[in-house]
Protein backbone atom coordinates (compact mmCIF):
# COMPACT_ATOMS: atom_id res chain seq x y z
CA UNK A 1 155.49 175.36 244.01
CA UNK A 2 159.24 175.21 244.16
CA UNK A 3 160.80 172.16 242.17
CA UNK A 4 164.34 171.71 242.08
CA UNK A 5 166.72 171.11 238.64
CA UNK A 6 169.75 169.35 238.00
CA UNK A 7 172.34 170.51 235.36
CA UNK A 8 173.78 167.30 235.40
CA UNK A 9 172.88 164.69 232.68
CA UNK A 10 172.23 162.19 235.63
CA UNK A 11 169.34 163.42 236.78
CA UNK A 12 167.85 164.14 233.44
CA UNK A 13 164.65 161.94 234.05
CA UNK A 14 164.13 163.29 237.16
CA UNK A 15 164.18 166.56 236.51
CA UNK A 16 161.99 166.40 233.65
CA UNK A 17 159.67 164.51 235.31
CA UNK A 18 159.77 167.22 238.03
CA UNK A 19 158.98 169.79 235.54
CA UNK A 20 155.95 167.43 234.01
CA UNK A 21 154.67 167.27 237.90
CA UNK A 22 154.65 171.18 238.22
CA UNK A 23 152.83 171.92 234.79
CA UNK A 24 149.83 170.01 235.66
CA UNK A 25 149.75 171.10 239.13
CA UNK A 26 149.31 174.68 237.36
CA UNK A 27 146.46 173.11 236.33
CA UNK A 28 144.64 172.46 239.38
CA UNK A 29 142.13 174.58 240.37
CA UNK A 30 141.12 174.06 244.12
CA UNK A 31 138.24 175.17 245.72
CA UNK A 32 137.66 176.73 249.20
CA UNK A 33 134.55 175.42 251.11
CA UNK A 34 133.88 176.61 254.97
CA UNK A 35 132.83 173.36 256.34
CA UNK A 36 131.85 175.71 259.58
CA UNK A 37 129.17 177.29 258.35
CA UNK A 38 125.93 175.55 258.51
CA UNK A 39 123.80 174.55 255.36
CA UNK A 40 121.38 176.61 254.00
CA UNK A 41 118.43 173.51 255.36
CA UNK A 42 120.56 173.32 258.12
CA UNK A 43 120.08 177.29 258.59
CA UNK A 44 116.76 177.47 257.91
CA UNK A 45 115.80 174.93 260.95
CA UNK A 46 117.71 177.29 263.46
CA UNK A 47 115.82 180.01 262.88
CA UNK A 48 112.58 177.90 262.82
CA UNK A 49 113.32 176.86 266.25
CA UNK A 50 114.66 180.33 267.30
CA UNK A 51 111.33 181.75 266.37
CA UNK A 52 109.29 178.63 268.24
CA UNK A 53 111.37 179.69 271.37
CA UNK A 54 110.94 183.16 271.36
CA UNK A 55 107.00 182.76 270.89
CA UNK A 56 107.68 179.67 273.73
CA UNK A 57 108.99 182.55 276.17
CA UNK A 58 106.74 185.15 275.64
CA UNK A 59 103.88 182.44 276.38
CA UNK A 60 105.31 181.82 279.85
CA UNK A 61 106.45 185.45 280.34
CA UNK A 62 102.36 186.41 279.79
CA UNK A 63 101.78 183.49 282.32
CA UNK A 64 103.65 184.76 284.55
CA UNK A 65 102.71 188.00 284.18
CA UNK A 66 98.60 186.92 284.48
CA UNK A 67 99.34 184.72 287.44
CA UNK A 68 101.23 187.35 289.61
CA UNK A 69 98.56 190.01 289.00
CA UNK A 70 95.80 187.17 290.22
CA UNK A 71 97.61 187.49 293.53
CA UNK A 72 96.50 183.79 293.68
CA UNK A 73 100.13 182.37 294.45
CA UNK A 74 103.31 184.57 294.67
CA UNK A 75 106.38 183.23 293.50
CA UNK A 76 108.56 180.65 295.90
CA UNK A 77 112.75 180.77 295.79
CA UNK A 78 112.75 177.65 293.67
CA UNK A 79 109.88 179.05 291.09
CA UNK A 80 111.74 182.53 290.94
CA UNK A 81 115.21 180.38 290.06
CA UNK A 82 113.97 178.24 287.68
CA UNK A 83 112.49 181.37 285.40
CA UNK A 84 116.05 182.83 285.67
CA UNK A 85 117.45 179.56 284.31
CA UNK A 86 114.74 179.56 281.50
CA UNK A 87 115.05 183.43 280.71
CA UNK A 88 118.85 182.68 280.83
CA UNK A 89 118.70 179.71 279.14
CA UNK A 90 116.75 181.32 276.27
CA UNK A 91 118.99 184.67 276.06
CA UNK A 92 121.57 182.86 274.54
């Protein structure tokens, strides 16, 4: 903190009570919080749900993967799109 002082016996109050204002702001301690990160609760539910979607897309991976070797139906345009959204979707 800068504070500026006056010689003169004019500003006598003032300056003192400058000086008053900087010795308790030396006594401020201040202290630095990162309102970006998330809480540790917070935290713990994104990785919850991480986890639930990562078990979610191997489940329709194996699906997939059982109903293309049945040869019952082969994949359409649409279908094929829609897995690349969801495989996209989940990749980030």
């Amino acid at each position: 903190m800068v504070i500026n002082l006056s010689p003169s016996v004019t500003n006598e109050n003032e300056t003192t009570s400058s000086l008053q204002f900087a010795e308790r702001l030396k006594k401020v301690k201040l202290e630095v919080v990162n309102k970006n990160m998330p809480s540790q609760g917070k935290l713990s539910n994104l990785k919850q749900e991480l986890e639930q979607e990562r078990l979610r897309r191997q489940e329709l991976e194996q699906q997939l993967q059982q109903h293309m070797q049945g040869g019952t139906l082969s994949p359409n345009m649409s279908q094929m799109s829609q897995m690349s959204q969801v495989q996209g979707e989940l990749l980030k």
